[in-house]
N, C-alpha and C. Protein backbone atom coordinates (compact mmCIF):
# COMPACT_ATOMS: atom_id res chain seq x y z
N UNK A 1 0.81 -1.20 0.00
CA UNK A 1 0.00 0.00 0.00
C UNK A 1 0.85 1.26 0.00
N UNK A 2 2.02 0.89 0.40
CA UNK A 2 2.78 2.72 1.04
C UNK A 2 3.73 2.65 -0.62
N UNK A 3 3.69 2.00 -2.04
CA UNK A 3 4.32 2.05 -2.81
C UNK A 3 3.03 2.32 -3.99
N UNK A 4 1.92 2.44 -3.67
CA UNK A 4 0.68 2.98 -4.43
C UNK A 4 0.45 4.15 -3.87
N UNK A 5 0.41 4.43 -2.86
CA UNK A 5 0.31 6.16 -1.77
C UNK A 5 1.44 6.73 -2.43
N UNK A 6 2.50 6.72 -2.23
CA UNK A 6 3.69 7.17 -3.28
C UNK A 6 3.65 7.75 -4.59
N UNK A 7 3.31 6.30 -5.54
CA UNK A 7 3.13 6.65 -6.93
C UNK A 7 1.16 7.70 -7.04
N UNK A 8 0.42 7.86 -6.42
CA UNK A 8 -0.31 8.79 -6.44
C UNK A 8 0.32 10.33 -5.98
N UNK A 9 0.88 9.89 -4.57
CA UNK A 9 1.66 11.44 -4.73
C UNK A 9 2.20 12.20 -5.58
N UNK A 10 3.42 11.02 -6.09
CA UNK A 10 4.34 11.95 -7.15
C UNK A 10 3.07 11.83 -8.47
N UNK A 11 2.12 11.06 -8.40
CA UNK A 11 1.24 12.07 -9.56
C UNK A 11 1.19 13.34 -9.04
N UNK A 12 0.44 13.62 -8.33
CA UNK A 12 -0.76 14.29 -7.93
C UNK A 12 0.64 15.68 -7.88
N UNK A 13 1.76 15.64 -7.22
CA UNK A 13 2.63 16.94 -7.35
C UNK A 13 2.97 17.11 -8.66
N UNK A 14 3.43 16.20 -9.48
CA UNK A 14 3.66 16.89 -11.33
C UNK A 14 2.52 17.29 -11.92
N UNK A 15 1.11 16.63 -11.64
CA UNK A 15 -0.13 17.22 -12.25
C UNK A 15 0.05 18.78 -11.69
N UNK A 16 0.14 19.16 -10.54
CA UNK A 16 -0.39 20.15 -10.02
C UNK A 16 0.61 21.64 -10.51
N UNK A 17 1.98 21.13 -10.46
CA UNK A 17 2.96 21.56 -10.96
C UNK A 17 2.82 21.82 -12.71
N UNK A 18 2.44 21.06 -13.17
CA UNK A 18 1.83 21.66 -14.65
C UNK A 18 0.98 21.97 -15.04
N UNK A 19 -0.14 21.84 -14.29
CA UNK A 19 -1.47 23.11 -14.27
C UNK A 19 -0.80 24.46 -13.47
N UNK A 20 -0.13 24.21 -12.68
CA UNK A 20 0.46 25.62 -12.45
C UNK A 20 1.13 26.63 -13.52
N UNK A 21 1.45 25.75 -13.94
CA UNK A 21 2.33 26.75 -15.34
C UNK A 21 2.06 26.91 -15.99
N UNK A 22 0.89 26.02 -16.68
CA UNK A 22 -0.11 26.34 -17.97
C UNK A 22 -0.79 27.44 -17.67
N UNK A 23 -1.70 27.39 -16.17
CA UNK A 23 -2.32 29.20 -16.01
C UNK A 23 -0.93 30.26 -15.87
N UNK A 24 -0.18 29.98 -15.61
CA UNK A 24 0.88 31.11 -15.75
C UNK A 24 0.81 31.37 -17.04
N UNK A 25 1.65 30.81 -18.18
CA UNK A 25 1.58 31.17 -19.17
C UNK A 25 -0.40 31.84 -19.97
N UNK A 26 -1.06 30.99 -19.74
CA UNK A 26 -2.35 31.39 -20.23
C UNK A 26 -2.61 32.84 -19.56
N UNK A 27 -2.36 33.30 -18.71
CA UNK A 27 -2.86 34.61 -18.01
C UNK A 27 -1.52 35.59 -18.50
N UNK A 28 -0.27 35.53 -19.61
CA UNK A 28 0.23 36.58 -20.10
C UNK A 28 -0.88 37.31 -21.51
N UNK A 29 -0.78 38.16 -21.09
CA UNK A 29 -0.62 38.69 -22.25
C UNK A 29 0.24 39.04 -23.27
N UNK A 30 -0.69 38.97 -24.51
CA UNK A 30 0.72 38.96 -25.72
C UNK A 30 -0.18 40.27 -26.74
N UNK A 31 1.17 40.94 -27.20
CA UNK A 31 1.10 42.33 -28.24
C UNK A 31 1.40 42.20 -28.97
N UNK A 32 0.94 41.18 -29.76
CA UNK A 32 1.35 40.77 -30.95
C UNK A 32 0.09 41.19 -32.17
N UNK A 33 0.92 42.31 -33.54
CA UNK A 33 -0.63 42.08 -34.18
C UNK A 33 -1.15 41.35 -35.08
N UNK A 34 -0.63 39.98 -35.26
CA UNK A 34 -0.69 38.56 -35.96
C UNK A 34 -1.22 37.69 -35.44
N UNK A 35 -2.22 36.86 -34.87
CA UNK A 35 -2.47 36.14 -34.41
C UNK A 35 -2.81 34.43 -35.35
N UNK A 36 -2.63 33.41 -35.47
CA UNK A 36 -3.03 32.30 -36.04
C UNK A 36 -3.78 31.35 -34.84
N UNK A 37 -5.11 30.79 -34.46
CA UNK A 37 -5.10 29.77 -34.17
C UNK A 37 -5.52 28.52 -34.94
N UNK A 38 -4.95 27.49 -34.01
CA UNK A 38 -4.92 26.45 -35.07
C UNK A 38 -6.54 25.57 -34.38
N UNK A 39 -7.16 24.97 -35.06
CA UNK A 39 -8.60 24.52 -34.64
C UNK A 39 -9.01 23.45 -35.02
N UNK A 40 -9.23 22.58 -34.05
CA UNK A 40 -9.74 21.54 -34.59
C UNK A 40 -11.45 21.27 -34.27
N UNK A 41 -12.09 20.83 -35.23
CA UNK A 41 -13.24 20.84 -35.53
C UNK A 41 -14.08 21.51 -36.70
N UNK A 42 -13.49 22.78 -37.29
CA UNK A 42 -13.76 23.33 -38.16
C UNK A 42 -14.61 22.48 -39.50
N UNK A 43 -15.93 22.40 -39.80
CA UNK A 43 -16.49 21.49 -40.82
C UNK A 43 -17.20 22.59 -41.66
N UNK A 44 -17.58 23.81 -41.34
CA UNK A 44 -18.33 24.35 -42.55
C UNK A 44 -19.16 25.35 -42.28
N UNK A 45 -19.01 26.26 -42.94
CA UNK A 45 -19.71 28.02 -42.72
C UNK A 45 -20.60 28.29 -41.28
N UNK A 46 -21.52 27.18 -41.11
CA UNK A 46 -21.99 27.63 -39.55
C UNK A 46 -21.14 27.86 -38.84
N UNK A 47 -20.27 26.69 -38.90
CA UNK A 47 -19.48 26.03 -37.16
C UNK A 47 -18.58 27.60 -37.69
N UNK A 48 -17.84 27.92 -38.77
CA UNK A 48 -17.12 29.35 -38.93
C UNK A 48 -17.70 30.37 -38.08
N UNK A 49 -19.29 30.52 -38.54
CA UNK A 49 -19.81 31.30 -37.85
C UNK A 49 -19.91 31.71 -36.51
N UNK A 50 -20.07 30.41 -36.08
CA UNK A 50 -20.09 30.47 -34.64
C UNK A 50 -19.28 30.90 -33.91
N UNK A 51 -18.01 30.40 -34.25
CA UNK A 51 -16.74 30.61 -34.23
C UNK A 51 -16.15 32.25 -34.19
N UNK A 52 -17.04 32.88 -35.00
CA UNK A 52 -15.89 33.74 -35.20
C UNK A 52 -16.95 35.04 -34.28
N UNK A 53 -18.50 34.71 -34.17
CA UNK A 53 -19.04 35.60 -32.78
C UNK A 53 -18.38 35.58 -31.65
N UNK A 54 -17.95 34.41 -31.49
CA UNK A 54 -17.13 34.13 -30.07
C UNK A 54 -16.22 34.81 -29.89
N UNK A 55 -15.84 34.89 -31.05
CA UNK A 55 -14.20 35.46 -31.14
C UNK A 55 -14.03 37.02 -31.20
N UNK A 56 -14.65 37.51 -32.06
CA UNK A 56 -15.05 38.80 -31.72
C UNK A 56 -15.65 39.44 -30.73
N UNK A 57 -15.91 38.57 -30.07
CA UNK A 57 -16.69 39.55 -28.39
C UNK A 57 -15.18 39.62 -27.53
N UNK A 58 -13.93 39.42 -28.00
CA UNK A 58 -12.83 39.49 -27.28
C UNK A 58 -12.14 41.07 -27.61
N UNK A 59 -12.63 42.34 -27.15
CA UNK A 59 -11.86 43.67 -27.24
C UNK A 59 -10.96 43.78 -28.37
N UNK A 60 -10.08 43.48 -27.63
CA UNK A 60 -8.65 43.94 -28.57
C UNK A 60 -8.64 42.94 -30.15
N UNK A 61 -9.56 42.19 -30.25
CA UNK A 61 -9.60 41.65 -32.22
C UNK A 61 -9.94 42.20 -32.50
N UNK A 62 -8.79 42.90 -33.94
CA UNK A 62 -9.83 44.03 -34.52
C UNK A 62 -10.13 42.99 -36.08
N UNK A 63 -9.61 42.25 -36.77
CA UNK A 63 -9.95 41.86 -37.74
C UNK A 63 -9.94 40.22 -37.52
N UNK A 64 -10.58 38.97 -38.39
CA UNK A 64 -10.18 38.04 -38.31
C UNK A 64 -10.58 37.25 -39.48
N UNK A 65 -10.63 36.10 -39.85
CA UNK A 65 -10.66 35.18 -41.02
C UNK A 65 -10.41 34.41 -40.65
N UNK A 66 -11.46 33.11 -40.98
CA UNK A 66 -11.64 31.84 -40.58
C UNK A 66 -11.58 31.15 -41.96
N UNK A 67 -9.98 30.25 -41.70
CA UNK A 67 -10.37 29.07 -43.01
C UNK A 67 -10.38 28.06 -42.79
N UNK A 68 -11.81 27.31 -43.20
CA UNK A 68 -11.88 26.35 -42.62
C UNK A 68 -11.42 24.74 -42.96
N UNK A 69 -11.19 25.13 -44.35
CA UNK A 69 -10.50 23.88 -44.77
C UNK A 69 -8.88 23.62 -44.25
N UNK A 70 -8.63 24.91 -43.75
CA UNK A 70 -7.03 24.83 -43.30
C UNK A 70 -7.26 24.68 -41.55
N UNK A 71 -8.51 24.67 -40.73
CA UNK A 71 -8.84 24.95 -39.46
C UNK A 71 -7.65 25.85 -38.71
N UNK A 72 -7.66 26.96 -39.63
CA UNK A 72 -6.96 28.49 -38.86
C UNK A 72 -8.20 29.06 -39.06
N UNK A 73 -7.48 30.05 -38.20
CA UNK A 73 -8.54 31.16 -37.82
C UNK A 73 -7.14 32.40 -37.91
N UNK A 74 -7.11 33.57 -38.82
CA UNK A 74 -6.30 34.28 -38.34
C UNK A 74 -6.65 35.27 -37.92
N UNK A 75 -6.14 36.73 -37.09
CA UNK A 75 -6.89 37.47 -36.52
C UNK A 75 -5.59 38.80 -36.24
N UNK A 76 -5.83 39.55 -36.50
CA UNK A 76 -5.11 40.92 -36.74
C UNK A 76 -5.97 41.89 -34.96
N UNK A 77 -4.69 41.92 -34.24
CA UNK A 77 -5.20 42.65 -32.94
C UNK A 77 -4.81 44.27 -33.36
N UNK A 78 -6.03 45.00 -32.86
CA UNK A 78 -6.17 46.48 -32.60
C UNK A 78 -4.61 46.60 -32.04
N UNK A 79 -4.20 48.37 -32.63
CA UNK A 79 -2.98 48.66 -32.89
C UNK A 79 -2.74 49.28 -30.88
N UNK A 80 -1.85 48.49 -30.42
CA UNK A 80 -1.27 48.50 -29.11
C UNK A 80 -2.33 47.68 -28.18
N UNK A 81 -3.02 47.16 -28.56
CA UNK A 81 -3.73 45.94 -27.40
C UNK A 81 -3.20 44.85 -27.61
N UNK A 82 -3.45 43.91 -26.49
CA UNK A 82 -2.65 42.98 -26.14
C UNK A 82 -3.85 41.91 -25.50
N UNK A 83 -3.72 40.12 -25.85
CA UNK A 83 -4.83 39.61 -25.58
C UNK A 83 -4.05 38.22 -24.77
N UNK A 84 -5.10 37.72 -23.56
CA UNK A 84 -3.99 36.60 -22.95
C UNK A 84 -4.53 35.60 -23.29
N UNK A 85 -4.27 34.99 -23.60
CA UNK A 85 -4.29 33.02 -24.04
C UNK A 85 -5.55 32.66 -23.18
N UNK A 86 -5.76 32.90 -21.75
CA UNK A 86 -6.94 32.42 -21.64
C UNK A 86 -8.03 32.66 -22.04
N UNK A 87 -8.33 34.00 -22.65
CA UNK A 87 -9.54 34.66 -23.43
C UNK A 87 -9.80 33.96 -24.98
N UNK A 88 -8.27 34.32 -25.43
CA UNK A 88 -8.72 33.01 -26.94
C UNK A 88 -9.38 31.49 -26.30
N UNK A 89 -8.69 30.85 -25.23
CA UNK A 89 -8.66 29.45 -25.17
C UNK A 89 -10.74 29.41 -24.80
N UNK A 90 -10.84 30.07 -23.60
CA UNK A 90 -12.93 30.00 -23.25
C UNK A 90 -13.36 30.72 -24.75
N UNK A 91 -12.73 31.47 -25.16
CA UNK A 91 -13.86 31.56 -26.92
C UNK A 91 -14.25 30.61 -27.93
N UNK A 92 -12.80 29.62 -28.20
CA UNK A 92 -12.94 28.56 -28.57
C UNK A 92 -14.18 27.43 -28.27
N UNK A 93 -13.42 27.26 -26.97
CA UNK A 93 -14.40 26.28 -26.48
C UNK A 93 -15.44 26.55 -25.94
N UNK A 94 -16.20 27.39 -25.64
CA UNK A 94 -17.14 28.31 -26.12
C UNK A 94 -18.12 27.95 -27.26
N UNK A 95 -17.25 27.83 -28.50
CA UNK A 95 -17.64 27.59 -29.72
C UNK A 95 -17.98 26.34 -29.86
N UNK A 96 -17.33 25.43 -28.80
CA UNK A 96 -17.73 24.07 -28.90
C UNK A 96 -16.12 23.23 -30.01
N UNK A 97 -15.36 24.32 -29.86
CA UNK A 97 -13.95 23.69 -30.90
C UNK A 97 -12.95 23.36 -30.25
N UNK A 98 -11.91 22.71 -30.09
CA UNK A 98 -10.34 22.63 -29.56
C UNK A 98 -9.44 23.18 -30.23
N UNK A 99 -8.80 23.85 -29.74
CA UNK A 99 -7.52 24.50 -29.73
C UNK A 99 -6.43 23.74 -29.61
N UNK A 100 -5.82 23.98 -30.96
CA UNK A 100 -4.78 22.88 -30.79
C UNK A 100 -3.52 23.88 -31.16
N UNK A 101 -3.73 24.65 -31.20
CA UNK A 101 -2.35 25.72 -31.66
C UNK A 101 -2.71 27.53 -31.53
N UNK A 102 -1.22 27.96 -31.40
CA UNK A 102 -1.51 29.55 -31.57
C UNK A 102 -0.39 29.99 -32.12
N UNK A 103 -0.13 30.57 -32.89
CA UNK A 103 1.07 31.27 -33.42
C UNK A 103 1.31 32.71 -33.39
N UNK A 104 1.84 33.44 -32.63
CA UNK A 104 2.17 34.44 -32.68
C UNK A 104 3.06 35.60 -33.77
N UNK A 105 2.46 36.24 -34.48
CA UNK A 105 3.25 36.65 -35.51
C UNK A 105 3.63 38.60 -35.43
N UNK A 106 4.99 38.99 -35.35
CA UNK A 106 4.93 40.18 -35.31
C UNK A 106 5.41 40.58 -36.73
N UNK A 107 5.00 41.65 -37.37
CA UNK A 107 5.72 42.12 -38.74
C UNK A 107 7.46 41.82 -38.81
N UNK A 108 8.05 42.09 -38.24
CA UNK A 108 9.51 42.19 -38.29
C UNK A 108 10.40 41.09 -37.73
N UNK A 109 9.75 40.47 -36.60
CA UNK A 109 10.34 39.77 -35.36
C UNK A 109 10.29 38.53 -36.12
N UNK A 110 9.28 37.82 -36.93
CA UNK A 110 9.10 36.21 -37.70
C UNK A 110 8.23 35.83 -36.33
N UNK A 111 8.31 34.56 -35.61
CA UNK A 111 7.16 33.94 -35.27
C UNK A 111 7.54 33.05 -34.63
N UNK A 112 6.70 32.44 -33.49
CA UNK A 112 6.92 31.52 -32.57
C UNK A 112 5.55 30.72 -32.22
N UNK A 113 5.68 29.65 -31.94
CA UNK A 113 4.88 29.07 -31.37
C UNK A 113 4.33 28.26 -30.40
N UNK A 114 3.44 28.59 -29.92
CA UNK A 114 2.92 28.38 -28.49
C UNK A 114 1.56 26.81 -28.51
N UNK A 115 2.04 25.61 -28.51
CA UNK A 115 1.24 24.66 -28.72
C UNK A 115 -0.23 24.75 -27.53
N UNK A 116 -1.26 24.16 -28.28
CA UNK A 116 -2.50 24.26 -27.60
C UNK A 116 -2.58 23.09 -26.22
C-alpha cells in the first residue's frame, strides 16, 4: 500500500505543478498584431460562424478570417492591445472547438509558437 500512496503522490505533485504553469503562461498577455489559431473541428460556414461571434466579443480583435478547410482562424489585434491566451482558449471552447495551436506573428520579429 505505502508504494501505491507514493506513486499517487508523485502524480498528484507533477499534475499540479503543470497546471500551475499552464495558467501562468495562459494569463500573459501577448502584443502581438498577428495572431493564427490552429482549430480543430472546423467542418463548414456555420461552425465558422459560430466561431468567429465568439471570437469577436474578445476587445482587442480588430480583424479576423476563418479558413476552414485549413482549421486556422487568423486574426489581426487592434494597434497596441494585447490579448492573454486564456480569453482566446474560453472563446474557442465556447464555440464548442479545440484548440490545438496559436502562433504568434509580429511584422519584423518572424514567429513563434505556443502549442495548444
Amino acid at each position: 500500500m505505502k508504494i501505491g500512496t507514493r506513486i499517487i503522490f508523485v502524480f498528484l505533485v507533477l499534475l499540479t505543478t503543470m497546471l500551475s504553469a499552464g495558467q501562468a503562461r495562459a494569463q500573459e498577455a501577448v502584443e502581438n498584431p498577428d495572431v493564427t489559431l490552429s482549430v480543430e473541428g472546423l467542418a463548414c460556414p456555420i461552425c465558422a460562424y459560430g466561431l468567429e461571434k465568439r471570437l469577436k466579443k474578445i476587445d482587442s480583435v480588430d480583424t479576423l478570417s476563418i479558413h476552414i478547410k485549413d482549421g486556422e482562424v487568423r486574426m489581426k489585434l487592434k494597434e497596441g492591445s494585447s490579448i492573454a491566451e486564456e480569453k482566446i482558449r474560453e472563446a474557442v471552447l465556447d464555440a464548442g472547438f479545440t484548440l490545438t495551436g496559436i502562433t504568434y506573428r509580429e511584422e519584423e520579429a518572424g514567429s513563434s509558437r505556443c502549442p495548444g
